[in-house]
C-alpha atoms as a PDB file:
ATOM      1  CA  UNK A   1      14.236 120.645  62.519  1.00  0.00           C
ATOM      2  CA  UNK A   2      13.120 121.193  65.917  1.00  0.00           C
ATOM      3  CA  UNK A   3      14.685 123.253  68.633  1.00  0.00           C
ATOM      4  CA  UNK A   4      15.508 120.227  70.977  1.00  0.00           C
ATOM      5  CA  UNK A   5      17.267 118.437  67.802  1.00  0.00           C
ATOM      6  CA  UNK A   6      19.193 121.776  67.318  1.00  0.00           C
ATOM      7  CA  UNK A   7      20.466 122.237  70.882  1.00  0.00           C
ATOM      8  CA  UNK A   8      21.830 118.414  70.941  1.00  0.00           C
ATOM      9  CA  UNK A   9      23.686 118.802  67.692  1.00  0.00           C
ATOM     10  CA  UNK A  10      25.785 122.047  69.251  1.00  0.00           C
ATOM     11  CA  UNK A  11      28.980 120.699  70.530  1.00  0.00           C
ATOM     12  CA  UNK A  12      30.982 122.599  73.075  1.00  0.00           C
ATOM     13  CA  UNK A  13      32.096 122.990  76.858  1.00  0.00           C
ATOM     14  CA  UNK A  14      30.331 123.605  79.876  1.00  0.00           C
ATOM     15  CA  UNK A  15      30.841 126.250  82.206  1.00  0.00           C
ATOM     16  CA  UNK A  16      31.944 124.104  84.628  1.00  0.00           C
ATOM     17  CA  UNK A  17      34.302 122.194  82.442  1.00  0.00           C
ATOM     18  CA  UNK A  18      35.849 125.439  81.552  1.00  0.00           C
ATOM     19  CA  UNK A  19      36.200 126.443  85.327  1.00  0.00           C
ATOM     20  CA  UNK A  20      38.242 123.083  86.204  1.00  0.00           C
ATOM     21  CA  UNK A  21      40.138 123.123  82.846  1.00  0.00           C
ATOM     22  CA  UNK A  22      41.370 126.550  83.693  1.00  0.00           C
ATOM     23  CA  UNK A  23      42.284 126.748  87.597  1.00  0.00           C
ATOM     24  CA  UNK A  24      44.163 122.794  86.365  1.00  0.00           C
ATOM     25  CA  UNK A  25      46.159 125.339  83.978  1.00  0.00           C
ATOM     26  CA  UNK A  26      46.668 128.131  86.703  1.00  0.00           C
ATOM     27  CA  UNK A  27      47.999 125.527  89.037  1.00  0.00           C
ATOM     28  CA  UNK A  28      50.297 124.158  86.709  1.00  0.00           C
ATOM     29  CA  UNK A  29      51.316 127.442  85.019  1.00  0.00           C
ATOM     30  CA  UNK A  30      52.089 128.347  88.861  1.00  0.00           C
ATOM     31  CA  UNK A  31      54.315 125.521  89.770  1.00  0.00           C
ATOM     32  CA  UNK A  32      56.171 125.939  86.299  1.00  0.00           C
ATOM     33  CA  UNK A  33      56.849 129.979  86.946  1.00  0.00           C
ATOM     34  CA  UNK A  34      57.722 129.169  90.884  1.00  0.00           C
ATOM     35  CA  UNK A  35      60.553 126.317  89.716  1.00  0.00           C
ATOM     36  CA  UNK A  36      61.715 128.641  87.380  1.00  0.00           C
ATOM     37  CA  UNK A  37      61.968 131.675  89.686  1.00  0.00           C
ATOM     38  CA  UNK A  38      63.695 129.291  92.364  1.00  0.00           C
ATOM     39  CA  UNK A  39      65.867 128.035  89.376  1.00  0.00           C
ATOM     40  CA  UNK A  40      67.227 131.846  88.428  1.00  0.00           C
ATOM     41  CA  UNK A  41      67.561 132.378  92.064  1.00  0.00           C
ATOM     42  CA  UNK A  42      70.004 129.639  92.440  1.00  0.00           C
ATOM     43  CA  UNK A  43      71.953 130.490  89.536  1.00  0.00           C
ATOM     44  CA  UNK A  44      72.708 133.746  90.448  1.00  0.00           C
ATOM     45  CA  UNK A  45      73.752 132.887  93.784  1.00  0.00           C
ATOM     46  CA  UNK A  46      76.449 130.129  92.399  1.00  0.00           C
ATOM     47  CA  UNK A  47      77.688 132.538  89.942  1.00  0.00           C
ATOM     48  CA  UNK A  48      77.725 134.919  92.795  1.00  0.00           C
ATOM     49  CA  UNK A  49      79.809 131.997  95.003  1.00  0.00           C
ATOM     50  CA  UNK A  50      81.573 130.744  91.482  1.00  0.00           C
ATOM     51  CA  UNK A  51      82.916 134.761  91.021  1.00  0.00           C
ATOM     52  CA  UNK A  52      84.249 135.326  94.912  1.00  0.00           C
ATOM     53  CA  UNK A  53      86.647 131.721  95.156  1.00  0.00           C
ATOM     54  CA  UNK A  54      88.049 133.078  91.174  1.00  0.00           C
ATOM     55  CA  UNK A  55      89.076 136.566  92.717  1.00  0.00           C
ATOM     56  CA  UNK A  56      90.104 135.046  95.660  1.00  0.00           C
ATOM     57  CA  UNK A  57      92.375 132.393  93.759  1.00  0.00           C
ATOM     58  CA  UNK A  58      93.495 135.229  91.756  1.00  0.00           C
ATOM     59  CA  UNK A  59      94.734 136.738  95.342  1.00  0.00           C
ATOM     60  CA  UNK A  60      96.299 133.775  96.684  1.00  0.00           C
ATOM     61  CA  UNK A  61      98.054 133.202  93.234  1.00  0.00           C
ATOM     62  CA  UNK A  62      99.612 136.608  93.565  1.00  0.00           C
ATOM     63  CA  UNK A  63     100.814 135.887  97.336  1.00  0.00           C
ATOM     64  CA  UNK A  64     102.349 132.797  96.500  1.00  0.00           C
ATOM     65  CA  UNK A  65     103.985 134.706  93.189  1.00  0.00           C
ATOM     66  CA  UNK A  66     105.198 137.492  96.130  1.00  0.00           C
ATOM     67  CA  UNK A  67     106.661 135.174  98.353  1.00  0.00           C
ATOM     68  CA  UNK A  68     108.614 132.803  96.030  1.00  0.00           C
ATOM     69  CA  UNK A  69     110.193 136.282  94.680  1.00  0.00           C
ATOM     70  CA  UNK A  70     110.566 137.138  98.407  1.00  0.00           C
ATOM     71  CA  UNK A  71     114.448 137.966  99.546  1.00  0.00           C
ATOM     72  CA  UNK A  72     115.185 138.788  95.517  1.00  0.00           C
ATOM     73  CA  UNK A  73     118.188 139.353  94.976  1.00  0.00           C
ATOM     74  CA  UNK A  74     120.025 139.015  98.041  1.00  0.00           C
ATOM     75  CA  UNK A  75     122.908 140.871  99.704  1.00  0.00           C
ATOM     76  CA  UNK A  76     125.945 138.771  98.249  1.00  0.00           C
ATOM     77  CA  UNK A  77     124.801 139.534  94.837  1.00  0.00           C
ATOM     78  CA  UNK A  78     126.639 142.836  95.887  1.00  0.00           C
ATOM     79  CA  UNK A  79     129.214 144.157  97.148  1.00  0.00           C
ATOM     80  CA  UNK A  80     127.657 145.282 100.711  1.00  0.00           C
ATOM     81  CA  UNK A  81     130.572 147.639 101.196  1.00  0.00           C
ATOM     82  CA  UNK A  82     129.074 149.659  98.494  1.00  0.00           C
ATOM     83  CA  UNK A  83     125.571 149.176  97.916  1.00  0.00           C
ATOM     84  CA  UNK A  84     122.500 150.787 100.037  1.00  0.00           C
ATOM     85  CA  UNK A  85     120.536 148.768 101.891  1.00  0.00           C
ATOM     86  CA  UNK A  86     117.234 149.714  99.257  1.00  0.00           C
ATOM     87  CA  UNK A  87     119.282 147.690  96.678  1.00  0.00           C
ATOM     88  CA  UNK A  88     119.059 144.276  97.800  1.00  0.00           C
ATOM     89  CA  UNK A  89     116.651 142.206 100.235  1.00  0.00           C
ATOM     90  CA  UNK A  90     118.195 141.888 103.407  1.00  0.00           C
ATOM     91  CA  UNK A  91     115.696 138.773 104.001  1.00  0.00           C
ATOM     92  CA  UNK A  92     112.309 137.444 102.406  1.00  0.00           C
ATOM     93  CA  UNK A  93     110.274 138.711 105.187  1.00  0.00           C
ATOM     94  CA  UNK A  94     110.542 142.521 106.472  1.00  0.00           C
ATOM     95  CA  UNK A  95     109.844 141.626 109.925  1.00  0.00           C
ATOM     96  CA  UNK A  96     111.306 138.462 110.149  1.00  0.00           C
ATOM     97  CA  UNK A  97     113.700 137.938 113.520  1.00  0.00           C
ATOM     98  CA  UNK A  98     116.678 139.910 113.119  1.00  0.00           C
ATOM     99  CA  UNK A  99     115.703 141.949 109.986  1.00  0.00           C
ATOM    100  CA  UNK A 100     118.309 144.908 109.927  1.00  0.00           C
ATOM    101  CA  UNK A 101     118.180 148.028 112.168  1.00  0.00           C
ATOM    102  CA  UNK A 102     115.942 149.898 112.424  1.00  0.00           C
ATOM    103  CA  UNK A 103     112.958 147.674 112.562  1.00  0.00           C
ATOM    104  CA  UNK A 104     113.523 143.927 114.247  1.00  0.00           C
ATOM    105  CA  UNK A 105     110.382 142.210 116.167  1.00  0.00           C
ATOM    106  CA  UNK A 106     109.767 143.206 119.782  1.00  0.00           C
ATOM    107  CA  UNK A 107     112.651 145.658 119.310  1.00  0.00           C
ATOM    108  CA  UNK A 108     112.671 148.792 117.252  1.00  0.00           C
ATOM    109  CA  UNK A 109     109.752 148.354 115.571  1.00  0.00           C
ATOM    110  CA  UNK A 110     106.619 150.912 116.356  1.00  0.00           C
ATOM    111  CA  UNK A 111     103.776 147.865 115.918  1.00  0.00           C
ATOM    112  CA  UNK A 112     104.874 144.437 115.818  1.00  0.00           C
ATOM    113  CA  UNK A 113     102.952 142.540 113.215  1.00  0.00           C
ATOM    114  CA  UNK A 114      99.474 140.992 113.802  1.00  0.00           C
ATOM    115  CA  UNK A 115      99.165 137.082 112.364  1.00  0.00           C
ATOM    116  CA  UNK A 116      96.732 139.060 109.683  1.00  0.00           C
ATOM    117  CA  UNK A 117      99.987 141.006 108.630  1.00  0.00           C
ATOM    118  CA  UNK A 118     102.826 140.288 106.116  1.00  0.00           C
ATOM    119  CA  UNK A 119     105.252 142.296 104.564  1.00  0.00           C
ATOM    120  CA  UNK A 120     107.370 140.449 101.486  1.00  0.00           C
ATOM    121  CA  UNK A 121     110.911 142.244 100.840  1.00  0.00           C
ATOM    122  CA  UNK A 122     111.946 141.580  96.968  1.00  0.00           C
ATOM    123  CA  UNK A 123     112.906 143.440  93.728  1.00  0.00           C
ATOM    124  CA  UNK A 124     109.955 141.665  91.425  1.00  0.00           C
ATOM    125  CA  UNK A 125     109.972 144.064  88.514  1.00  0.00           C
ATOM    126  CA  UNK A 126     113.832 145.094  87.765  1.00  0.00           C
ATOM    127  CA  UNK A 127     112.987 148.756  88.978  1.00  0.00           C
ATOM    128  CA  UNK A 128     114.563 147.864  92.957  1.00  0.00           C
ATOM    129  CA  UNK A 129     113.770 146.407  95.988  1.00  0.00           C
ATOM    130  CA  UNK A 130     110.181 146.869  97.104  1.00  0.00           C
ATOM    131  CA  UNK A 131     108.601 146.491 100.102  1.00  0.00           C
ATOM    132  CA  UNK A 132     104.933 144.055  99.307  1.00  0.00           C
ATOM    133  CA  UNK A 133     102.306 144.155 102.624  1.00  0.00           C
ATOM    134  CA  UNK A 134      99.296 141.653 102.634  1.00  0.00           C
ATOM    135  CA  UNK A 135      96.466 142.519 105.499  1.00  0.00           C
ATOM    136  CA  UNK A 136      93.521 141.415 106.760  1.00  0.00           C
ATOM    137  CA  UNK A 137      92.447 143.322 109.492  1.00  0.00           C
ATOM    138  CA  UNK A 138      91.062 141.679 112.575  1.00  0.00           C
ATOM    139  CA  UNK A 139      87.048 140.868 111.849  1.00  0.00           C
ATOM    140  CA  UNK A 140      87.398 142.124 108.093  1.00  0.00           C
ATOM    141  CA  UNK A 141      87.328 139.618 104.967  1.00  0.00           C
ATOM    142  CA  UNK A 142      89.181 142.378 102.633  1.00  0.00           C
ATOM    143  CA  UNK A 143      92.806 141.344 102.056  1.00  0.00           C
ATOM    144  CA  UNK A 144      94.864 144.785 101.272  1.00  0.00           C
ATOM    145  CA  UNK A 145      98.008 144.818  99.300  1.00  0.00           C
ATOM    146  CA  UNK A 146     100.134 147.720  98.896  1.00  0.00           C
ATOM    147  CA  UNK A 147     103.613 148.077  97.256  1.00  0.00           C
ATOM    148  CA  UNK A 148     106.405 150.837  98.393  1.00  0.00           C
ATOM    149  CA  UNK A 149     109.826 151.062  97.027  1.00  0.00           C
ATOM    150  CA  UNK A 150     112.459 149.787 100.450  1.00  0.00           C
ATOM    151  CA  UNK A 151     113.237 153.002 102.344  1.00  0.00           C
ATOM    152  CA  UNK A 152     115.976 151.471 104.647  1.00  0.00           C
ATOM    153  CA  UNK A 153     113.458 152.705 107.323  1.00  0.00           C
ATOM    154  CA  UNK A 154     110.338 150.889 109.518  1.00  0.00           C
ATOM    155  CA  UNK A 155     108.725 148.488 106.713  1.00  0.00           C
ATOM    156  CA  UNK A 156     105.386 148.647 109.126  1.00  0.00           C
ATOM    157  CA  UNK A 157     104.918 152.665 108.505  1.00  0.00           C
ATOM    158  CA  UNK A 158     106.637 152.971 105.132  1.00  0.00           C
ATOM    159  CA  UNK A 159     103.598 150.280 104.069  1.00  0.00           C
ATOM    160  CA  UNK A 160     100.631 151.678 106.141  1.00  0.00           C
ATOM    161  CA  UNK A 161     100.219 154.905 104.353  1.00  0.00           C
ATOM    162  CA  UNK A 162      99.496 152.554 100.734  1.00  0.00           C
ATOM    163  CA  UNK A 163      96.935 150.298 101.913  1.00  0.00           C
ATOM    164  CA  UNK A 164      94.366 150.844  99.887  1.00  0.00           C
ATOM    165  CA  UNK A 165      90.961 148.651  99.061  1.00  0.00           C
ATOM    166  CA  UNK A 166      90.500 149.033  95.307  1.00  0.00           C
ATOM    167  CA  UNK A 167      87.103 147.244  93.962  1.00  0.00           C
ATOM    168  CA  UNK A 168      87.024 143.739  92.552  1.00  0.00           C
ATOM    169  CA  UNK A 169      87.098 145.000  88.578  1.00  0.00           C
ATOM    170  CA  UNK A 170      90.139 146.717  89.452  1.00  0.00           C
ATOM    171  CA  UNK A 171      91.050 143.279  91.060  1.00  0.00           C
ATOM    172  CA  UNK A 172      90.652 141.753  87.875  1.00  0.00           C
ATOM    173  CA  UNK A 173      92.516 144.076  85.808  1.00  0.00           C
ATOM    174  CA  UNK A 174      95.594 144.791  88.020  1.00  0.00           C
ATOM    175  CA  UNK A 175      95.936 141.031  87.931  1.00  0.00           C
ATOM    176  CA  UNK A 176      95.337 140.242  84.736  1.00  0.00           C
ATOM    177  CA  UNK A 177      95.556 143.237  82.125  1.00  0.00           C
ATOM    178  CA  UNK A 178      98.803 145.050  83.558  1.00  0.00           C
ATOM    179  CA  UNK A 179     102.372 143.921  82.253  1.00  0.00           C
ATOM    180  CA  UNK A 180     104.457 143.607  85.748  1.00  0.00           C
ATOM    181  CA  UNK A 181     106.421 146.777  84.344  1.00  0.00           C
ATOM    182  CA  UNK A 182     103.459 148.696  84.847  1.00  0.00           C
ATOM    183  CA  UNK A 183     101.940 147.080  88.257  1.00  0.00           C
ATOM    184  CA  UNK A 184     104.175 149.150  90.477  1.00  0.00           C
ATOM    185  CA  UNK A 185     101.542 152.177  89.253  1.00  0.00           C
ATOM    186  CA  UNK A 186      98.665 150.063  91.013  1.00  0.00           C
ATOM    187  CA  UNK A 187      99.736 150.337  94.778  1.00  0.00           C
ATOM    188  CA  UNK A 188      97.522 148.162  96.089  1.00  0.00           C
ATOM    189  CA  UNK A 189      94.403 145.221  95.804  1.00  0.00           C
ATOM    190  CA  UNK A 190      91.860 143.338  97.375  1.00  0.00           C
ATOM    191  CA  UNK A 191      90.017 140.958  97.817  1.00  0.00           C
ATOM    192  CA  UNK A 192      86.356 140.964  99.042  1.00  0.00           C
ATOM    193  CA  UNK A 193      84.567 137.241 100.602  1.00  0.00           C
END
């Protein structure tokens, strides 16, 4: 056998078959990794999204749970003669219009409320009247909740001292972990946009 015979009966790639087969694969390989980076990029951000409307349905839940109990019990459930004023809700709202002496809306009161403020009055837990404040301070997107036992006093400063901004897992757990016994140890939530 001759050398020419030899060298046809080799079977194989060229170099320049090899050089188009592999920047084909690096170009495809490529576009595969850059969908899939743009594909984990997307999920994260939904879960992201997906995570911030559950805590902040977990928030409004709790509002709306606040203000149905709101004015709980009220005042002709006792005899007013006798009872303090800390053991019933004189009315759902601590600074609705004419909410007892000493705090009533342009009047006594040292800060009138702000539309970002509310302040529930109800007895939610069996343990007495309580005073509940939701705020959102002007240009924020953290709702604060904090929880003081009724003083008979101004509901605005009684409530001011126990705002506090607690993290989202604490979010989750005041919520949903703690028996409503035991929520009154909490002080205070919020919720982060």
């Amino acid at each position: 056998m001759n050398n020419a015979q030899m060298k046809r009966n080799q079977k194989g790639f060229t170099l320049a078959e090899l050089l188009v087969s592999s920047t084909v694969f690096l170009l495809l390989a490529g576009a595969a990794f850059s969908l899939l980076a743009t594909s984990s990029q997307r999920f994260k951000t939904d879960s992201q999204v997906l995570t911030s409307f559950q805590e902040a349905r977990l928030g409004i839940d709790q509002i709306t749970r606040d203000i149905a109990d709101g004015g709980f019990p009220p005042r002709n459930h006792f005899n007013s003669a006798i009872a303090p004023v800390t053991s019933y809700a004189a009315s759902p709202f601590a600074w609705a219009p004419g909410y007892p002496v000493p705090c009533t809306v342009g009047g006594t009161c040292t800060v009138s409320p702000t539309g970002f403020d509310l302040i529930i009055e109800t007895d939610y837990d069996g343990t007495g009247v309580k005073w509940i404040r939701y705020q959102l301070p002007a240009g924020s997107t953290t709702l604060s909740r904090a929880v003081v036992l009724k003083t008979g006093g101004d509901p605005d400063l009684a409530t001011s001292g126990a705002l506090l901004t607690l993290t989202r897992p604490h979010l989750r757990w005041w919520v949903v972990a703690r028996p409503s016994a035991q929520r009154l140890v909490i002080s205070a939530m919020s919720i982060s946009c």
